[in-house]
C-alpha atoms as a PDB file:
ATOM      1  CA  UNK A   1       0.000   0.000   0.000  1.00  0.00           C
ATOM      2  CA  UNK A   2       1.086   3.627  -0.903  1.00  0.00           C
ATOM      3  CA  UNK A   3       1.037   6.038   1.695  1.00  0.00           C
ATOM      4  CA  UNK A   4       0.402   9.693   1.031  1.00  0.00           C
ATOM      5  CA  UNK A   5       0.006  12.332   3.677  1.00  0.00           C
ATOM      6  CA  UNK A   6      -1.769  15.894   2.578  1.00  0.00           C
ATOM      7  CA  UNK A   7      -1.228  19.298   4.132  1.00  0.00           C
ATOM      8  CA  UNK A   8      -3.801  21.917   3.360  1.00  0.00           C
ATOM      9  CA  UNK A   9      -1.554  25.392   3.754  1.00  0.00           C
ATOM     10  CA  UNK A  10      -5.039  26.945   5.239  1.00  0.00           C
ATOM     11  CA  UNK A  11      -6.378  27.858   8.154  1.00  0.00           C
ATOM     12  CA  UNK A  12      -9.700  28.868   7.486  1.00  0.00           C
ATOM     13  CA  UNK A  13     -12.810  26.780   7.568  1.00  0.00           C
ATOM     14  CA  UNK A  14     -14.118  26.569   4.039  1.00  0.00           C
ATOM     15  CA  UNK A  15     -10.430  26.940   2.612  1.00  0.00           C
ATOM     16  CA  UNK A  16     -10.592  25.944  -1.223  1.00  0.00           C
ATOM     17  CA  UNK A  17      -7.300  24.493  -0.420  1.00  0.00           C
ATOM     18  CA  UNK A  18      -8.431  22.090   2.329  1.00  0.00           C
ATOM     19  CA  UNK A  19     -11.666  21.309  -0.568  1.00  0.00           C
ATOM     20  CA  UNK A  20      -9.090  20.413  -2.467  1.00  0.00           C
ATOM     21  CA  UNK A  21      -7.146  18.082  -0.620  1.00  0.00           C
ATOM     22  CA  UNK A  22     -10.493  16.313   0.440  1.00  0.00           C
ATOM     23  CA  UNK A  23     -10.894  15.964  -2.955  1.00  0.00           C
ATOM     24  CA  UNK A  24      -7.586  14.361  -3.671  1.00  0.00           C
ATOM     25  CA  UNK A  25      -8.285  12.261  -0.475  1.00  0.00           C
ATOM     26  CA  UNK A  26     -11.213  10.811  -2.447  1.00  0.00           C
ATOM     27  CA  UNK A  27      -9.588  10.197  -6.002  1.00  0.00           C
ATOM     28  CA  UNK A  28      -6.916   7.856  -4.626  1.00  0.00           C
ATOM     29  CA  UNK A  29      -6.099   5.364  -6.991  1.00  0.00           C
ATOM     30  CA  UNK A  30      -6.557   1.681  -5.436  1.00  0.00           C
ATOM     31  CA  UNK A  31      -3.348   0.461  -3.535  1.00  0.00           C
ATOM     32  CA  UNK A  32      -3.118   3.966  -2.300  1.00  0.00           C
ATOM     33  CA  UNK A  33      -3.905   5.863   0.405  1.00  0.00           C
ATOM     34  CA  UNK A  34      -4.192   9.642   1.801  1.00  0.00           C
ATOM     35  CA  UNK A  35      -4.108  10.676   5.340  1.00  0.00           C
ATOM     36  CA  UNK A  36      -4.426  14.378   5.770  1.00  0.00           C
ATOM     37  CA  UNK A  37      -2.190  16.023   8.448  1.00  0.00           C
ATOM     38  CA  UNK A  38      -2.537  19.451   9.949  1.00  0.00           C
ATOM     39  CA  UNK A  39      -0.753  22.387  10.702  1.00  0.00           C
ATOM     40  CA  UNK A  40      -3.750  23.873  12.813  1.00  0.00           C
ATOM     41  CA  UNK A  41      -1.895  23.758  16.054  1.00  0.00           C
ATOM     42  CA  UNK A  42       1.826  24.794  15.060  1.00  0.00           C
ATOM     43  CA  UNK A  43       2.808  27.849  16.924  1.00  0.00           C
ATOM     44  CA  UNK A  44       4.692  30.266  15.226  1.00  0.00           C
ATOM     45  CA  UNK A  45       8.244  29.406  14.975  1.00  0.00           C
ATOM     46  CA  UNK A  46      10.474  30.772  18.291  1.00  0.00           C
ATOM     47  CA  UNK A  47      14.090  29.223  18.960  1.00  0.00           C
ATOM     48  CA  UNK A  48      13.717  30.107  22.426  1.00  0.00           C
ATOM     49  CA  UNK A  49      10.899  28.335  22.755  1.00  0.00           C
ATOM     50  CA  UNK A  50      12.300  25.034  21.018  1.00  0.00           C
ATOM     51  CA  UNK A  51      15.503  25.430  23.543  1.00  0.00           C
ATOM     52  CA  UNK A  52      13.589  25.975  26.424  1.00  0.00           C
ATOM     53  CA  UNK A  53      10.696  23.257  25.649  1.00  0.00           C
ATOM     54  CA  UNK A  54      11.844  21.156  22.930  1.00  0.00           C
ATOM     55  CA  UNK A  55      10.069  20.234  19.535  1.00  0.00           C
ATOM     56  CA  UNK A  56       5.912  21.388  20.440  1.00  0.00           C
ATOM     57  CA  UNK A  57       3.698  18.014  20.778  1.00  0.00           C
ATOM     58  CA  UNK A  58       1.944  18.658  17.180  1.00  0.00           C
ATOM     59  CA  UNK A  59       5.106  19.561  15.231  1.00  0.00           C
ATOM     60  CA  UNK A  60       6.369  16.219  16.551  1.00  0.00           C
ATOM     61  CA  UNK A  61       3.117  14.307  15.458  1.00  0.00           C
ATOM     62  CA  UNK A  62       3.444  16.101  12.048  1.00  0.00           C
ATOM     63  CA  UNK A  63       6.891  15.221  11.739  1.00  0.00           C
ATOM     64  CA  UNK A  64       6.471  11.501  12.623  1.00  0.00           C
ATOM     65  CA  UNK A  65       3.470  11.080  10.183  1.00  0.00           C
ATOM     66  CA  UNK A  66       5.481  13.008   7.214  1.00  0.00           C
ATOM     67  CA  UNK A  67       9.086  10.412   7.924  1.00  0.00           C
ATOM     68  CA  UNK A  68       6.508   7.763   7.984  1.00  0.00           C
ATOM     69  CA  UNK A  69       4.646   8.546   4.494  1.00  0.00           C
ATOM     70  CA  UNK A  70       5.868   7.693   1.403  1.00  0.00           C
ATOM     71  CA  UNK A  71       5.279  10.504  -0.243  1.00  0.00           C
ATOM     72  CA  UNK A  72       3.726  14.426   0.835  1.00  0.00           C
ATOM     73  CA  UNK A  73       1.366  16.516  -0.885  1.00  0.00           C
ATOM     74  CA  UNK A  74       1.282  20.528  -0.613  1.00  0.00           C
ATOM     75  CA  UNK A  75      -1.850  22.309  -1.015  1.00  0.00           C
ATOM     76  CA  UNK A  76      -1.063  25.943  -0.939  1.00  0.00           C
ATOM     77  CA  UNK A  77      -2.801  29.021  -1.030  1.00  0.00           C
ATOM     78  CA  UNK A  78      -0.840  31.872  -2.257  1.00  0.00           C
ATOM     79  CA  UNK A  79      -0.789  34.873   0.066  1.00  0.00           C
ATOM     80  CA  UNK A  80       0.476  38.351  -1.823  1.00  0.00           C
ATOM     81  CA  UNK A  81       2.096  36.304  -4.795  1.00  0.00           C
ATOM     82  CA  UNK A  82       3.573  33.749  -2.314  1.00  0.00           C
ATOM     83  CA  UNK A  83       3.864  30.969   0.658  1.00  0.00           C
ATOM     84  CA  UNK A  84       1.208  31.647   3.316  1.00  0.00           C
ATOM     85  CA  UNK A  85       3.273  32.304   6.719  1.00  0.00           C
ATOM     86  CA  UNK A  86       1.212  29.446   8.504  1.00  0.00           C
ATOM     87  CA  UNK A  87       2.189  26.927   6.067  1.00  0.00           C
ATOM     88  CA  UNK A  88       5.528  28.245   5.892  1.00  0.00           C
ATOM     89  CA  UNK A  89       5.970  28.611   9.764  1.00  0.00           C
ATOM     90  CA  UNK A  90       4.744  24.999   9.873  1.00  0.00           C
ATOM     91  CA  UNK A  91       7.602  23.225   7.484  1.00  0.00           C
ATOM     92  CA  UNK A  92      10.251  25.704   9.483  1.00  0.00           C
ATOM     93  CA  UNK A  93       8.902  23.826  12.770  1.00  0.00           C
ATOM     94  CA  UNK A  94       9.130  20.772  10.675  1.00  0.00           C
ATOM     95  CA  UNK A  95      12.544  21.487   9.468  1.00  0.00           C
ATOM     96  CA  UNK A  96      13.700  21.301  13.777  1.00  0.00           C
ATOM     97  CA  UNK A  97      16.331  20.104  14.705  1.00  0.00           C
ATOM     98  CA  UNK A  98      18.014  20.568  11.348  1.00  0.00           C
ATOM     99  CA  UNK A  99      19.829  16.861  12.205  1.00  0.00           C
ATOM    100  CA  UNK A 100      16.122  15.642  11.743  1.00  0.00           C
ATOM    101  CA  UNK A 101      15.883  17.007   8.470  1.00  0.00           C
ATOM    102  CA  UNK A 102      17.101  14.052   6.301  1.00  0.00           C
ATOM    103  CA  UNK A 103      14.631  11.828   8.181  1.00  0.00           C
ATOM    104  CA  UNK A 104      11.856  13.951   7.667  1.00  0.00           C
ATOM    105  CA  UNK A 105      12.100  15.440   4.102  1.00  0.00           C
ATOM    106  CA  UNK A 106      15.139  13.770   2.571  1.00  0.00           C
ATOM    107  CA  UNK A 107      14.280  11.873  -0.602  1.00  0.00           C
ATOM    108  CA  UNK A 108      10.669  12.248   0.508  1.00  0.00           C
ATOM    109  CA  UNK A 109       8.576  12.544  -2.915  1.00  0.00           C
ATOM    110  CA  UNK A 110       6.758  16.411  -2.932  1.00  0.00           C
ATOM    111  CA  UNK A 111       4.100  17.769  -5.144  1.00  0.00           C
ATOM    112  CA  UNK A 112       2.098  21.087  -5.489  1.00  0.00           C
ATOM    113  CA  UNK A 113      -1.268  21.553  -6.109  1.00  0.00           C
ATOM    114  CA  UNK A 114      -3.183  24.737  -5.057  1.00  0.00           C
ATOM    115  CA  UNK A 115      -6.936  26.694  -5.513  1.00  0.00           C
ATOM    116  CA  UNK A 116      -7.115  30.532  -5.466  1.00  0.00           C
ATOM    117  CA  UNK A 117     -10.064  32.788  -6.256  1.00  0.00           C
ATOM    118  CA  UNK A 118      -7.891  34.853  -8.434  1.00  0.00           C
ATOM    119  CA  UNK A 119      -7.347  33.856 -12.436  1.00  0.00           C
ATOM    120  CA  UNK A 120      -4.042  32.684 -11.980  1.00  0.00           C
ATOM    121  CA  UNK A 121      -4.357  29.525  -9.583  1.00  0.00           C
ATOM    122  CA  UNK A 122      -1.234  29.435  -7.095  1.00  0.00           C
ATOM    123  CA  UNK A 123       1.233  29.387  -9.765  1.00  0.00           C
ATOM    124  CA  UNK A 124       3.405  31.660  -7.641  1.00  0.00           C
ATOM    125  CA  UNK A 125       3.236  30.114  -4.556  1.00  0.00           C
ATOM    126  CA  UNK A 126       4.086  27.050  -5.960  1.00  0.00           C
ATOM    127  CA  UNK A 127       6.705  28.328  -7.603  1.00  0.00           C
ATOM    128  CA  UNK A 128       8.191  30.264  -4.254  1.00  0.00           C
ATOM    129  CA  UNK A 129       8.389  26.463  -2.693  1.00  0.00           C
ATOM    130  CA  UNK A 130      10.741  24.967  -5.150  1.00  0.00           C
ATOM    131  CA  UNK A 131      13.890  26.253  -3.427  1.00  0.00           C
ATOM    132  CA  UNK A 132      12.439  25.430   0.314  1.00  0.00           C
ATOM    133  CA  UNK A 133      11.603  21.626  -1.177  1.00  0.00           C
ATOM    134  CA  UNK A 134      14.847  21.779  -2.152  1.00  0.00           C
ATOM    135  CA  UNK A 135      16.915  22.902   0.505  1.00  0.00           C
ATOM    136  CA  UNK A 136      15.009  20.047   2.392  1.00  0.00           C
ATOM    137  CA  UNK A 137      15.897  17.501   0.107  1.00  0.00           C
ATOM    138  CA  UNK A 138      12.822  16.451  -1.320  1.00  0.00           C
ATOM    139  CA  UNK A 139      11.799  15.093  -4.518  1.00  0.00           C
ATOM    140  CA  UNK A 140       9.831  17.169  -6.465  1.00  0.00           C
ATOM    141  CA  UNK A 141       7.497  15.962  -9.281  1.00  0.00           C
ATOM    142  CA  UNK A 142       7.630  18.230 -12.089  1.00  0.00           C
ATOM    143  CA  UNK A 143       5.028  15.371 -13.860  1.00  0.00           C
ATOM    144  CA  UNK A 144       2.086  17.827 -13.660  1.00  0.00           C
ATOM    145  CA  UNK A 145       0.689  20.857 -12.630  1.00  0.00           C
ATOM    146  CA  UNK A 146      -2.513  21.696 -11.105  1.00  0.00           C
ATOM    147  CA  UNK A 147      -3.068  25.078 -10.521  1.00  0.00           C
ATOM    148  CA  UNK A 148      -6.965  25.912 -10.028  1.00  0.00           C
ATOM    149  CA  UNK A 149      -8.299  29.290 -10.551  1.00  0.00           C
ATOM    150  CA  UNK A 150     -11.465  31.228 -10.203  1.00  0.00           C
ATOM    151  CA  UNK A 151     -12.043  28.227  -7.102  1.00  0.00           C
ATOM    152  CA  UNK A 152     -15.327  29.625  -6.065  1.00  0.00           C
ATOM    153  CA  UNK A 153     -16.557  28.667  -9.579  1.00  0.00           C
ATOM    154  CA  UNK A 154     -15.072  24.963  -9.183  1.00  0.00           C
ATOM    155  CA  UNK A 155     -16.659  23.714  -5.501  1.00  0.00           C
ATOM    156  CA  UNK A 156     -20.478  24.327  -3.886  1.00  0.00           C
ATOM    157  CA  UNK A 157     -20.854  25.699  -0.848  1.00  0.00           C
ATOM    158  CA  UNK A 158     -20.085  22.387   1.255  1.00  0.00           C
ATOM    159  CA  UNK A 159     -16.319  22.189  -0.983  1.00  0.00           C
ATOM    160  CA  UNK A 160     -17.365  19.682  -3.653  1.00  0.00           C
ATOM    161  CA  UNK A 161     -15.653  20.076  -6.767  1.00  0.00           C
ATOM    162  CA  UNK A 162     -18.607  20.840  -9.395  1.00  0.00           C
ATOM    163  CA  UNK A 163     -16.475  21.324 -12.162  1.00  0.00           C
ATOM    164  CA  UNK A 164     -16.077  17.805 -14.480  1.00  0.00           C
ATOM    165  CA  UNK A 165     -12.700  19.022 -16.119  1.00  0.00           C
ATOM    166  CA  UNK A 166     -11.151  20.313 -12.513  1.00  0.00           C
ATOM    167  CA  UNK A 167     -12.224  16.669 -11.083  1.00  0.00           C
ATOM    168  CA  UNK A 168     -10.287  15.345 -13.929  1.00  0.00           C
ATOM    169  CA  UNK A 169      -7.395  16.899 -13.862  1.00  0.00           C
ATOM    170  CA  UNK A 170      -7.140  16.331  -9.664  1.00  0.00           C
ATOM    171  CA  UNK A 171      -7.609  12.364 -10.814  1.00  0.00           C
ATOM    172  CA  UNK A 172      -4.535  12.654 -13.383  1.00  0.00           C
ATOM    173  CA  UNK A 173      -2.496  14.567 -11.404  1.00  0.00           C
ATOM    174  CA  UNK A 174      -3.259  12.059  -8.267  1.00  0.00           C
ATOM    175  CA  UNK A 175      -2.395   9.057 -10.414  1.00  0.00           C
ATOM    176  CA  UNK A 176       0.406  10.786 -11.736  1.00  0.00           C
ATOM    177  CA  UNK A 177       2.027  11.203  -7.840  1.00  0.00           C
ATOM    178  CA  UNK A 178       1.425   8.138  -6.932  1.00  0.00           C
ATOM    179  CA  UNK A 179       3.011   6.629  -9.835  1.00  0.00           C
ATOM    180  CA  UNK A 180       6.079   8.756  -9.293  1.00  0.00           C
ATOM    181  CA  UNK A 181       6.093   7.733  -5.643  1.00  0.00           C
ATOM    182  CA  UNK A 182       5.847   4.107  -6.825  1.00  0.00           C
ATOM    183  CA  UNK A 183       8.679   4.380  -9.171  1.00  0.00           C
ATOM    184  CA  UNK A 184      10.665   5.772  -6.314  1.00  0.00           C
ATOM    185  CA  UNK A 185       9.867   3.168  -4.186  1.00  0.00           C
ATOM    186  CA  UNK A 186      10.650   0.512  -6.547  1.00  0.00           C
ATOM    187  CA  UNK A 187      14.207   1.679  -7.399  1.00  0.00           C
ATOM    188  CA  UNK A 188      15.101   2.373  -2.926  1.00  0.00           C
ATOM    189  CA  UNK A 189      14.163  -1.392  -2.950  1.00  0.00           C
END
């Protein structure tokens, strides 16, 4: 069985981005699977705090899901043409210590989706991630792209996708990860 784990970059309620990654949760391909982590309860980043306290209880959780999946999947919002701080702030707590990095990220197999109400999807965003993924030493997958735009126009009002050709191109994409993460998987072996 393939293990993904999901992180919606969003806070809010009825994120688009969290719609989405319920969505994704839902297209798995058989032999694959989705759990959906959360950055909720990640305090913002403060080295005296880690020093003083250690790594917070839900970073740790996070951190020990993520080492444990075989592969992670992003769902960003883009804030002013860029990361959201909370999702940001999250992977810096995720990123502590730095000897814990490797464990965490290294090799780990990344992609990028995102939903934004504007007309350009998250293309920025995604794009500001590429040198974080790969100071952590992830694997990107540059096998797709799924940038949604206009997202109010692509899920009802309880975050179903409505759209037919949106729906489709979340199933590709999926199948697409999870084939990279396979391959992967079958050449660590």
């Amino acid at each position: 069985m393939t293990k993904l784990i999901g992180l919606s970059g969003s806070l809010r309620q009825r994120s688009f981005n969290s719609s989405l990654l319920t969505a994704a949760v839902e297209l798995m391909p058989q032999g694959a699977e989705m759990t959906v982590g959360s950055i909720r309860n990640i305090p913002l980043y403060d080295g005296d705090l880690e020093a003083a306290q250690g790594i917070p209880g839900p970073v740790q959780v996070l951190k020990d899901a993520i080492a444990a999946a075989d592969g992670l999947l992003l769902v960003t919002p883009e804030y002013n043409n860029s990361i959201p701080g909370v999702f940001k702030n999250a992977v810096d707590w995720l990123s502590r210590p730095p000897a814990d990095i490797s464990q965490v990220f290294g090799g780990k197999p990344v992609a990028l989706i995102g939903a934004s109400p504007g007309g350009f999807g998250t293309i920025l965003s995604q794009e500001a991630w590429l040198p974080v993924l790969r100071t952590l030493g992830t694997r990107p997958w540059f096998g797709g792209r799924l940038l949604v735009s206009r997202a109010a126009t692509v899920f009802d009002e309880g975050g179903r996708i409505v759209s037919d050709a949106t729906k489709e191109q979340l199933q590709q994409f999926i199948d697409g990860f999870v084939t990279f993460v396979l391959s992967i998987r079958s050449h660590e072996v």
